[in-house]
C-alpha atoms as a PDB file:
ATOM      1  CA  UNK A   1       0.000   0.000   0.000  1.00  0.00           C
ATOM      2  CA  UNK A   2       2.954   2.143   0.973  1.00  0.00           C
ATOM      3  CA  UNK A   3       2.707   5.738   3.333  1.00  0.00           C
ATOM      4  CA  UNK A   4       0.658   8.264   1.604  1.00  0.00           C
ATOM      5  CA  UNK A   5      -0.079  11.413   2.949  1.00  0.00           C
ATOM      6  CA  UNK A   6      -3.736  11.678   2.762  1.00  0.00           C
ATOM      7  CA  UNK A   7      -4.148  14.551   4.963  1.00  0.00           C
ATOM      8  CA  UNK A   8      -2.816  18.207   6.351  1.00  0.00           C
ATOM      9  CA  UNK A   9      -3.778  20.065   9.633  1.00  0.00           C
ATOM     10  CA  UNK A  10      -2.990  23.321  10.846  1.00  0.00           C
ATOM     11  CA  UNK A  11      -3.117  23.580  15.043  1.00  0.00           C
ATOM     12  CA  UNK A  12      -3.399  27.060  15.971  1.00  0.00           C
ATOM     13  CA  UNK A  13      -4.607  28.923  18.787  1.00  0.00           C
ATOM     14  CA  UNK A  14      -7.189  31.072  16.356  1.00  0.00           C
ATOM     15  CA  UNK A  15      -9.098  28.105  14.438  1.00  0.00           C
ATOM     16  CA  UNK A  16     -12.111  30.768  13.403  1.00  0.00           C
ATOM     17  CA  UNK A  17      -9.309  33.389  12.535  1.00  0.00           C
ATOM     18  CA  UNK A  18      -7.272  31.320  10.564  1.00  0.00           C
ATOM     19  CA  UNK A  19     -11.082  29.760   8.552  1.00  0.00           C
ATOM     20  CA  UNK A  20     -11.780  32.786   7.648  1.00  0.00           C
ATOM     21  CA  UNK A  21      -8.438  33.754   6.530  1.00  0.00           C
ATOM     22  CA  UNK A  22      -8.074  31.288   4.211  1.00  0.00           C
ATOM     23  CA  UNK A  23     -11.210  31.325   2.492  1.00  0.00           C
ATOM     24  CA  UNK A  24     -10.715  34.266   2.090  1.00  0.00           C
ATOM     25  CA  UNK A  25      -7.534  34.011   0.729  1.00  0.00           C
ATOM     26  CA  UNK A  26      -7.891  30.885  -1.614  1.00  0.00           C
ATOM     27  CA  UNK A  27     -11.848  30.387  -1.499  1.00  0.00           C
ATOM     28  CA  UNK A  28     -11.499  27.465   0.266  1.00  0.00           C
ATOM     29  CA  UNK A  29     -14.366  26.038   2.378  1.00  0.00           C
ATOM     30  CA  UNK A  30     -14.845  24.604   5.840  1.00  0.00           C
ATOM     31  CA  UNK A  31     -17.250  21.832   6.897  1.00  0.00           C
ATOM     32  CA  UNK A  32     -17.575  21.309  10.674  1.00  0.00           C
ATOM     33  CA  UNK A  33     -20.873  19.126  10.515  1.00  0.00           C
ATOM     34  CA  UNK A  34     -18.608  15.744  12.124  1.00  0.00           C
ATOM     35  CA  UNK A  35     -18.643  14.185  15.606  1.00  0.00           C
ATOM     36  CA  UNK A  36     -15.369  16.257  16.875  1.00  0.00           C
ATOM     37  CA  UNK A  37     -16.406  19.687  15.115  1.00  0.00           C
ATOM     38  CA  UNK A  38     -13.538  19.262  13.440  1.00  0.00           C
ATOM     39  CA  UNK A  39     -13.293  22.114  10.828  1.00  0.00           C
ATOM     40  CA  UNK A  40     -12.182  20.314   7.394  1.00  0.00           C
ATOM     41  CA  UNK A  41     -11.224  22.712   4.404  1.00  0.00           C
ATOM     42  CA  UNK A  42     -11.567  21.429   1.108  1.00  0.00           C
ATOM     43  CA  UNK A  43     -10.115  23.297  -1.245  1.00  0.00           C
ATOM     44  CA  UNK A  44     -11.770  22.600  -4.137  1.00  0.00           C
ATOM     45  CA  UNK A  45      -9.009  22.191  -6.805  1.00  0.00           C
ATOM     46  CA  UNK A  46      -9.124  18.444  -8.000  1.00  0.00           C
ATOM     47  CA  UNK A  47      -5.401  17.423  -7.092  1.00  0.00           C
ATOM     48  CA  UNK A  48      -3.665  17.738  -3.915  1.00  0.00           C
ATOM     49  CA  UNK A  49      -5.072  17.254  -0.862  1.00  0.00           C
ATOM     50  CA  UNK A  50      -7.729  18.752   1.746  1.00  0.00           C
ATOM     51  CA  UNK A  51      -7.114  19.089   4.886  1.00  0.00           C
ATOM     52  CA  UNK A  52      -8.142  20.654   8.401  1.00  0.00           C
ATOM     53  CA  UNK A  53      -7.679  23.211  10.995  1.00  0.00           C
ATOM     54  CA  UNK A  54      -7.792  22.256  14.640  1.00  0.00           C
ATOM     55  CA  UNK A  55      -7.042  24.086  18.213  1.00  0.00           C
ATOM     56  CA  UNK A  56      -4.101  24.473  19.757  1.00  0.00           C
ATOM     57  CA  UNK A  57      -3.863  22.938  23.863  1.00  0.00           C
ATOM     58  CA  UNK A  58      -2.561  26.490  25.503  1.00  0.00           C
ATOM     59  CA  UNK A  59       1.189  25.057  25.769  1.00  0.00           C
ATOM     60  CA  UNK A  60       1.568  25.219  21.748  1.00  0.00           C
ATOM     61  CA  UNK A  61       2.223  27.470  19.357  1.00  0.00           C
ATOM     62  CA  UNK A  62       0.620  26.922  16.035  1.00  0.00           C
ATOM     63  CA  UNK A  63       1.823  24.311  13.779  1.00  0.00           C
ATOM     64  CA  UNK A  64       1.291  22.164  10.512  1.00  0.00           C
ATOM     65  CA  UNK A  65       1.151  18.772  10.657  1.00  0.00           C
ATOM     66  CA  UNK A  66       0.647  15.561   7.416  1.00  0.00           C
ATOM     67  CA  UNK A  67      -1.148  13.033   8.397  1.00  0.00           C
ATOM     68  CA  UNK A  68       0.315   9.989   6.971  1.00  0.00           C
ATOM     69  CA  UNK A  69      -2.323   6.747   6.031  1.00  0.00           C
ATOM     70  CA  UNK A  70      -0.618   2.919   7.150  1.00  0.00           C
ATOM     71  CA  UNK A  71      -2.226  -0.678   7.398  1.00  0.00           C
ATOM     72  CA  UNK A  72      -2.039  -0.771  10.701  1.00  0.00           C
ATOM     73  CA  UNK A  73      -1.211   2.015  13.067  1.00  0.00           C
ATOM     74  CA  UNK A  74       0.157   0.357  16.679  1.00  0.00           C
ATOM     75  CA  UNK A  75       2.837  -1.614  14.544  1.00  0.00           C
ATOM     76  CA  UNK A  76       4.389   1.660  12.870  1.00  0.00           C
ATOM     77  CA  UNK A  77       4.031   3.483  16.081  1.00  0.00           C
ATOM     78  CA  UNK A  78       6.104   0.809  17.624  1.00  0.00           C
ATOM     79  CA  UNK A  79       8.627   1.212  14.443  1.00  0.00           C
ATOM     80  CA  UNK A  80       8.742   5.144  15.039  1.00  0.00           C
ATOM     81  CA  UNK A  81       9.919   4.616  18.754  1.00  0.00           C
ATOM     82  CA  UNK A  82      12.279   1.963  17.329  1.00  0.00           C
ATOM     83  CA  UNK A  83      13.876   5.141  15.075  1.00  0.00           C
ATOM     84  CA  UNK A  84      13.673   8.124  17.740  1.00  0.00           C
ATOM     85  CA  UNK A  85       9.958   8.958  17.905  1.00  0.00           C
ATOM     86  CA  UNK A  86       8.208  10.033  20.762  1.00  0.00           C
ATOM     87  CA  UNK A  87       4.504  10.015  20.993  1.00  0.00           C
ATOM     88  CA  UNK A  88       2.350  12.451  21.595  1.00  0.00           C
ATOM     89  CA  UNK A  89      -1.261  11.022  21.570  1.00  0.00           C
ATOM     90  CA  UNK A  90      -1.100   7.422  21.441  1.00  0.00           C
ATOM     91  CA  UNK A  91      -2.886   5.014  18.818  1.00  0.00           C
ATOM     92  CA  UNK A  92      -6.571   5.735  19.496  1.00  0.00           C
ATOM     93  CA  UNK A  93      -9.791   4.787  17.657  1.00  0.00           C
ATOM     94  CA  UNK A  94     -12.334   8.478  16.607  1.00  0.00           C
ATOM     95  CA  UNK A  95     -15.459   8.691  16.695  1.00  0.00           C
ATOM     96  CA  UNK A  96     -15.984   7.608  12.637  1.00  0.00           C
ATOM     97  CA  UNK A  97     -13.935   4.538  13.373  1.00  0.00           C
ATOM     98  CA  UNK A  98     -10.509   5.668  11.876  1.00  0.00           C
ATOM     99  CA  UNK A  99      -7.809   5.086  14.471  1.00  0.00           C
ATOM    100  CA  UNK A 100      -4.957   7.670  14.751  1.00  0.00           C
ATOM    101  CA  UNK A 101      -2.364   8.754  16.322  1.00  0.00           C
ATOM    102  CA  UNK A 102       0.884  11.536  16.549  1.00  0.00           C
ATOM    103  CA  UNK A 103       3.870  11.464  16.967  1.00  0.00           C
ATOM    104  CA  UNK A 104       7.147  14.054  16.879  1.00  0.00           C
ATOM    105  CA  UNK A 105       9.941  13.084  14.432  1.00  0.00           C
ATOM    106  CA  UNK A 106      13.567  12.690  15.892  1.00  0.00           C
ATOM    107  CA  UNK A 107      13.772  16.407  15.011  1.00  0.00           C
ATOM    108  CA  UNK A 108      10.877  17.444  17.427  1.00  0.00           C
ATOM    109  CA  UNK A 109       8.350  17.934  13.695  1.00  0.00           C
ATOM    110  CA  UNK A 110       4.750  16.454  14.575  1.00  0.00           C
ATOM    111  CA  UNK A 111       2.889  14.135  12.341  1.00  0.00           C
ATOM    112  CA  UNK A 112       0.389  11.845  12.766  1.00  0.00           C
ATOM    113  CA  UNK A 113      -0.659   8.327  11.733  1.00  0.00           C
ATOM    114  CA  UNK A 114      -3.684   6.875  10.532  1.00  0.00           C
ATOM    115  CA  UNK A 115      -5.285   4.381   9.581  1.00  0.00           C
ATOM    116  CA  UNK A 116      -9.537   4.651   8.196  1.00  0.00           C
ATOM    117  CA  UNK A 117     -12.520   2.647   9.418  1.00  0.00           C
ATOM    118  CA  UNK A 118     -12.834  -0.847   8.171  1.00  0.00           C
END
């Protein structure tokens, strides 16, 4: 199957802010009808891929983050500690049924693993 990123999120302190700011900017548009109110921006071009906006826990500052889609999540989180991860929210099932979780790179960069409902 390989890795492929199916997925980007910005974390930021200012979800609304940073909505409005880029549809304004690109004409993207936001969808938070979901379980988590998680606000998904599709951006409407045919190639690439969407992604989200999420809020920040107090202690963060504002980052971007891929979401990367594997067969099976707990056995590439156990790989990633093998090569200098560390994780930050551990594999857990959402809501929809994906399961998920993120990590930080050796170099401290966050992504995050998934893997969707069956």
């Amino acid at each position: 199957m390989g890795a492929p990123v199916t997925h980007w999120q910005i974390v930021t302190k200012q979800p609304d802010k940073l909505v409005e700011f880029y549809t304004r900017l690109f004409g993207w548009t936001m969808n938070d009808k979901n379980p988590l109110r998680y606000r998904t921006m599709q951006t409407g071009a045919g190639r690439g891929i969407d992604g989200g906006i999420w809020p920040a826990p107090a202690e963060a500052n504002g980052f971007v983050q891929l979401h990367v889609e594997v067969d099976d999540v707990r056995a590439r989180v156990e790989l990633a500690l093998g090569l200098g991860a560390k994780v930050v929210i551990p594999p857990q099932r959402l809501p929809a049924g994906d399961e998920m979780a993120v990590l930080h790179d050796p170099d401290g960069i966050p992504f995050a693993l998934h893997s969707p409902a069956q």
